[in-house]
Protein backbone atom coordinates (compact mmCIF):
# COMPACT_ATOMS: atom_id res chain seq x y z
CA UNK A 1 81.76 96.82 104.77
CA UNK A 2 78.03 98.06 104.82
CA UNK A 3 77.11 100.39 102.53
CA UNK A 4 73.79 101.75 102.27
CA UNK A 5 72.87 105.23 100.43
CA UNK A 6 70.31 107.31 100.95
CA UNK A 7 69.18 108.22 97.34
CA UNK A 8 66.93 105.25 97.15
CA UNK A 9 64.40 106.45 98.93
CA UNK A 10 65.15 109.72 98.86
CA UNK A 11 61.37 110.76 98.94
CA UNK A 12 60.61 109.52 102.06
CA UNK A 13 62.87 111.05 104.22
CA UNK A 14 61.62 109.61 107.33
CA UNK A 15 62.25 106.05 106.57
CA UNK A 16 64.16 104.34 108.98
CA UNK A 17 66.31 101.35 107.48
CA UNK A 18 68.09 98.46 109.59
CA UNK A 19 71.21 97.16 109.23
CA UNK A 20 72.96 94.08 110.51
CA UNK A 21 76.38 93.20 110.57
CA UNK A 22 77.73 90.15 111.57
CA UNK A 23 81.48 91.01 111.68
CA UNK A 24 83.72 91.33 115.03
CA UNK A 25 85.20 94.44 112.82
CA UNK A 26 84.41 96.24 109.79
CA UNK A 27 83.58 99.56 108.43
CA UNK A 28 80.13 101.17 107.21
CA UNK A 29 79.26 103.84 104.96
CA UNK A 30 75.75 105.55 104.39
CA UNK A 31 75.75 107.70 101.23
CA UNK A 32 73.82 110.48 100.85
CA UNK A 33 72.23 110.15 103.93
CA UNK A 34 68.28 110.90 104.39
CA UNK A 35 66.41 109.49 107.29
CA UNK A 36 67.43 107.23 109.65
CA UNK A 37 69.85 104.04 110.19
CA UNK A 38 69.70 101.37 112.64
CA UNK A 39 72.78 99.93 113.04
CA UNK A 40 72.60 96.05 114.60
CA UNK A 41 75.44 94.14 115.68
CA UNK A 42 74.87 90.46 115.89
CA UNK A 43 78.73 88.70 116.00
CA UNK A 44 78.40 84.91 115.58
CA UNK A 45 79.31 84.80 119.49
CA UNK A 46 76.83 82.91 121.81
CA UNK A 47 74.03 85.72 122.96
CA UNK A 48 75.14 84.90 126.48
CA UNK A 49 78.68 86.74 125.78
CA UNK A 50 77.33 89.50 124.37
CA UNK A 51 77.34 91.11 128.12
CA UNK A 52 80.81 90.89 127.91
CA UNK A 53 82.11 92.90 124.90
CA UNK A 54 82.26 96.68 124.49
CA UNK A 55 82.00 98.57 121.01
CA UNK A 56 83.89 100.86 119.82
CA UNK A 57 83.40 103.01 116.67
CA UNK A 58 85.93 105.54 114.88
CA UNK A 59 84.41 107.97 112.80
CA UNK A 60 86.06 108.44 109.24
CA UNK A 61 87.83 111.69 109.07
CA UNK A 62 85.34 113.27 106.55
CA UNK A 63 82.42 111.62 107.72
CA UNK A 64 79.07 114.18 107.44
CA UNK A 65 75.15 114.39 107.07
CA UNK A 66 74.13 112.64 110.04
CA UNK A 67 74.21 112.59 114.27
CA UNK A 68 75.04 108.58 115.24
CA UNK A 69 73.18 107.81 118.68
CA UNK A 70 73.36 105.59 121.67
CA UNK A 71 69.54 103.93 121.53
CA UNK A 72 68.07 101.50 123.98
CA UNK A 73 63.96 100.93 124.32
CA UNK A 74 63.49 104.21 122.63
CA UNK A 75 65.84 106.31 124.17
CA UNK A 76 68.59 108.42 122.54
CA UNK A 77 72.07 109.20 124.16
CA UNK A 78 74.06 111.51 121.54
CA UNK A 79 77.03 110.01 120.55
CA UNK A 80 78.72 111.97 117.70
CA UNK A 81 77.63 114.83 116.36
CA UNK A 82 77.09 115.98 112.92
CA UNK A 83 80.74 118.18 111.68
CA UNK A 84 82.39 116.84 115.17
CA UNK A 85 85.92 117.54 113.77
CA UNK A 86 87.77 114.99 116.31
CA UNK A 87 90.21 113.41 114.43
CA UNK A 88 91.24 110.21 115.50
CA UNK A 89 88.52 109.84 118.14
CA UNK A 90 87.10 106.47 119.30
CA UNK A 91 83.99 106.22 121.48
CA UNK A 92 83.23 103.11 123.10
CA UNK A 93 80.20 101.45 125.11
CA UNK A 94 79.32 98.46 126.37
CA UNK A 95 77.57 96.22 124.23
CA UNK A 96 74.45 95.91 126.13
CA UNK A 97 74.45 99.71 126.85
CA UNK A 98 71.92 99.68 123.19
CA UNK A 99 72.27 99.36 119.51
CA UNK A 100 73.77 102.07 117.36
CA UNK A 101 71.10 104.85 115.61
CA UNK A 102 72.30 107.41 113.22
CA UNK A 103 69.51 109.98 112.24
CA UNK A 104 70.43 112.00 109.03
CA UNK A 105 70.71 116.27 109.67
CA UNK A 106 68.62 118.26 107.49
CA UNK A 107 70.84 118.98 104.47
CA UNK A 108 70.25 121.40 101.58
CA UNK A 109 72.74 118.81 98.90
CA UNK A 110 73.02 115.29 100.41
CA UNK A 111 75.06 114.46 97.66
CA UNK A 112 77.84 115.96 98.80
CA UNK A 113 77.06 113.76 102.82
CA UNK A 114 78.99 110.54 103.65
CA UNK A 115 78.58 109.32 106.64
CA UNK A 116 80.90 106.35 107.78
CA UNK A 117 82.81 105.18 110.96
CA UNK A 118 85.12 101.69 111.78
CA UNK A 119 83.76 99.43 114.38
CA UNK A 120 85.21 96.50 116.50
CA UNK A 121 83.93 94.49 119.59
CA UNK A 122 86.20 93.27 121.89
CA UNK A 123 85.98 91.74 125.39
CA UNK A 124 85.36 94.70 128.22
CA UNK A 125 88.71 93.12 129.91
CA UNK A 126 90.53 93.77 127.07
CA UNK A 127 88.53 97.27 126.02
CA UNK A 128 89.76 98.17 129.51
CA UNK A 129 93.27 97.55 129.57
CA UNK A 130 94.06 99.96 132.52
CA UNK A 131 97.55 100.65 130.83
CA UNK A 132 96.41 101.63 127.25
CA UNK A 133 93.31 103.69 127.80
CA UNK A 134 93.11 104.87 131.64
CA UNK A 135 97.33 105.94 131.79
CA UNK A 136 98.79 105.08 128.14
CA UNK A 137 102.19 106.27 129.34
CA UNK A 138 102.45 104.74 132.59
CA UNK A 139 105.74 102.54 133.20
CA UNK A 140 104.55 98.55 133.02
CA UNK A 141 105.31 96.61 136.49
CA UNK A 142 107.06 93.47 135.81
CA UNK A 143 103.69 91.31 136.03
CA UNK A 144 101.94 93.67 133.19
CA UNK A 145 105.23 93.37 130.82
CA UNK A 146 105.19 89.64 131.31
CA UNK A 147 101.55 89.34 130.68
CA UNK A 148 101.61 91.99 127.87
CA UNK A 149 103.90 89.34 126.07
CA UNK A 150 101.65 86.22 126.15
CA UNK A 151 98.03 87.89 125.16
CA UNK A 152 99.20 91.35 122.91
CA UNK A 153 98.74 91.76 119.20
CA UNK A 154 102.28 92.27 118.46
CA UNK A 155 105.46 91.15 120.45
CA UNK A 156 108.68 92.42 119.08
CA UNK A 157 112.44 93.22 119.53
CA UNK A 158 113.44 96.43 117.56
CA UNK A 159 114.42 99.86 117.81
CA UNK A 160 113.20 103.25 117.03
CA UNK A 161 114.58 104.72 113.92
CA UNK A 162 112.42 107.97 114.13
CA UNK A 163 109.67 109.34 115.56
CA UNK A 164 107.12 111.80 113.93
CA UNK A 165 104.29 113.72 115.67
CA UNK A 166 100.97 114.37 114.52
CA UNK A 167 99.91 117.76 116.31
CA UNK A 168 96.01 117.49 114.68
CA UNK A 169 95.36 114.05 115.95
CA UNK A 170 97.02 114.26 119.15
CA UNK A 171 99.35 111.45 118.35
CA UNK A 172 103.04 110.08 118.03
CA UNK A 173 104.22 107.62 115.30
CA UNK A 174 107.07 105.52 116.14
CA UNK A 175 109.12 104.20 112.95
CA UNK A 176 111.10 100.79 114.49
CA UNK A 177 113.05 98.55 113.03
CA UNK A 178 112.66 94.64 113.87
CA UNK A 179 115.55 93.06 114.92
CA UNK A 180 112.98 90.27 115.83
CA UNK A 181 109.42 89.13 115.80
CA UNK A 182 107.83 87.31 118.07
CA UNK A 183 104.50 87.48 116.91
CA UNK A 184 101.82 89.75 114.76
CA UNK A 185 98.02 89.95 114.37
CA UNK A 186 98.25 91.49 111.55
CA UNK A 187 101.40 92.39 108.75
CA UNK A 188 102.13 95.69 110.72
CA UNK A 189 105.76 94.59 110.55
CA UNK A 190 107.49 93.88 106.58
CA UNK A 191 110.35 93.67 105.00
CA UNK A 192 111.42 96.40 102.89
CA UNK A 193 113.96 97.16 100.48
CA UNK A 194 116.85 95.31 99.26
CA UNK A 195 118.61 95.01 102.39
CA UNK A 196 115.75 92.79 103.65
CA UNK A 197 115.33 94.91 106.87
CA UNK A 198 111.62 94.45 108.76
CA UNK A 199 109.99 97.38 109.43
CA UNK A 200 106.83 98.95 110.70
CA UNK A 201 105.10 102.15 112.79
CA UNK A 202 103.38 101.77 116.50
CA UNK A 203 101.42 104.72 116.93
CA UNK A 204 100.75 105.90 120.85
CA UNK A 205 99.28 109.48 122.10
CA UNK A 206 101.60 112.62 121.85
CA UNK A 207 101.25 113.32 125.32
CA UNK A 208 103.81 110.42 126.12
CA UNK A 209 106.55 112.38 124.77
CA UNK A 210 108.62 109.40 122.44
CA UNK A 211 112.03 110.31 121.51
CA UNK A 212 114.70 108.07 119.28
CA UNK A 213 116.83 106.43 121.68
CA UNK A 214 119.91 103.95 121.47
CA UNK A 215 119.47 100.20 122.18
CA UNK A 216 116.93 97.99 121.82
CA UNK A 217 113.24 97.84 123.29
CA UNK A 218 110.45 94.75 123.74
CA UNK A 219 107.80 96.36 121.98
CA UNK A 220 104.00 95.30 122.55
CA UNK A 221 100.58 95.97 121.86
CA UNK A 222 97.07 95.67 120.42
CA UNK A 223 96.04 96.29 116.76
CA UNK A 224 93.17 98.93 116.95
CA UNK A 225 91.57 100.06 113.73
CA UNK A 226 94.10 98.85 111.69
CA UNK A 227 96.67 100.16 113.49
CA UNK A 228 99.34 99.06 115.97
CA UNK A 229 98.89 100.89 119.13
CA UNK A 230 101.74 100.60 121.81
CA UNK A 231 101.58 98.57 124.94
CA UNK A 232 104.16 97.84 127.27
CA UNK A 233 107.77 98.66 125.65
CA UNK A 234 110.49 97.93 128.24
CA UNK A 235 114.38 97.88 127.43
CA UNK A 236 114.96 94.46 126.27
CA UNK A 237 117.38 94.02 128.95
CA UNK A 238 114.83 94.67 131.54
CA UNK A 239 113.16 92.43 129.78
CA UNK A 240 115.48 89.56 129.58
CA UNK A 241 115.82 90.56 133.65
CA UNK A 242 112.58 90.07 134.42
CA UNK A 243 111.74 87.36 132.06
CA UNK A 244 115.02 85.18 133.33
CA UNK A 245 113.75 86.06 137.37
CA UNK A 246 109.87 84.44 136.62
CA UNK A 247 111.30 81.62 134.46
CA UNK A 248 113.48 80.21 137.27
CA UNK A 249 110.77 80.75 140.22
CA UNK A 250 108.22 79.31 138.19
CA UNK A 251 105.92 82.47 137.38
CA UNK A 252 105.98 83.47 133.80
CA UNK A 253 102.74 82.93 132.39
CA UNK A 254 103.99 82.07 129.00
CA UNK A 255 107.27 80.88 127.14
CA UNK A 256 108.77 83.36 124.81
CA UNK A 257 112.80 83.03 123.96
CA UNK A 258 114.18 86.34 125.48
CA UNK A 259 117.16 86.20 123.22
């Protein structure tokens, strides 16, 4: 977490200040913003893979004061504008596409400005899953369940309890319950209560159209921003299907118990 404010050099409002984060993920936060910011991400990753990873950013939801552009040898691509009211939204470039230049508005109170966004860099293969970002609600083939066990965030066997919808941010939020858990990034997934039940919320666009439904489901997926974003979710019986049909020719690319 970066944050740099504005106030201290509030008298020279065309001061440009740099800033360089080291993190795969984080957060920043310019206060009071006056000037300009240059943002510079250097991850402790050999220079030579730096080719290979794509940046994303998401805006916070009250984030003002300032324009954030694409820059590369001096020139400017707008990426967000000041009071773009897009909640939820996550813009992504490649990494060697430029560095990151946010260039404060002209403001009559800047105490009142914070300007702040999430970032991550990831690999462009995985930036590009063609099933999460180019058709989020496409049915997985066998091959994309199978691999969607072995390299997502999350792999788990649950159901979904409820399911709420978010009209403003375009997006669904599935409440499951974990009958079992394979694996987690991150503790998406708890226990709660006194009956010791695990728990936790995948979030994936509206347009899919999630409804509760009986039985279980193989639920997968990537942790973006903090939060779990659905993958591949087959019935677990087509799962245990397919899984049992590459186990005995030889083809799963990983070894997961399907029970």
């Amino acid at each position: 977490l970066s944050s740099p404010s504005g106030l201290t050099h509030e008298s020279h409002k065309k001061d440009v200040e740099q800033v360089y984060l080291r993190c795969s993920e984080g957060s920043i936060e310019w206060m009071y913003p006056t000037g300009a910011l240059i943002v510079n991400l250097r991850p402790n990753t050999s220079p030579a893979s730096y080719k290979h990873l794509t940046v994303c950013i998401k805006p916070f939801k009250d984030s003002a004061g300032a324009n954030i552009y694409l820059e590369k040898t001096g020139e400017l691509k707008l990426l967000v504008r000041d009071g773009d009211r897009s909640p939820g939204k996550v813009y992504c470039f490649g990494y060697d596409q430029g560095g990151l230049f946010i260039e404060a508005t002209p403001q009559q109170d800047i105490s009142r400005k914070i300007t702040g966004f999430q970032y991550e860099l990831m690999s462009k293969g995985m930036a590009s899953d063609l099933h999460t970002v180019s058709a989020p609600c496409r049915p997985c083939s066998d091959t994309e369940v199978l691999l969607a066990v072995c390299t997502s965030d999350f792999v788990i066997r649950g159901s979904i309890q409820d399911v709420t919808n978010e009209a403003e941010e375009q997006e669904s939020i599935i409440h499951v319950g974990v009958n079992k858990l394979y694996r987690q990034k991150s503790k998406v997934f708890q226990l709660t209560g006194e009956s010791g039940n695990w728990r936790g919320q995948i979030k994936t666009p509206l347009e899919c159209g999630v409804k509760p439904g009986d039985g279980d489901f193989l639920f997968t997926g990537r942790m973006h921003f903090g939060e779990a974003r659905l993958g591949c979710a087959p019935r677990f019986k087509d799962f245990q299907r397919m899984y049992k049909e590459a186990k005995d020719k030889g083809l799963n690319p990983c070894e997961i118990g399907p029970d």
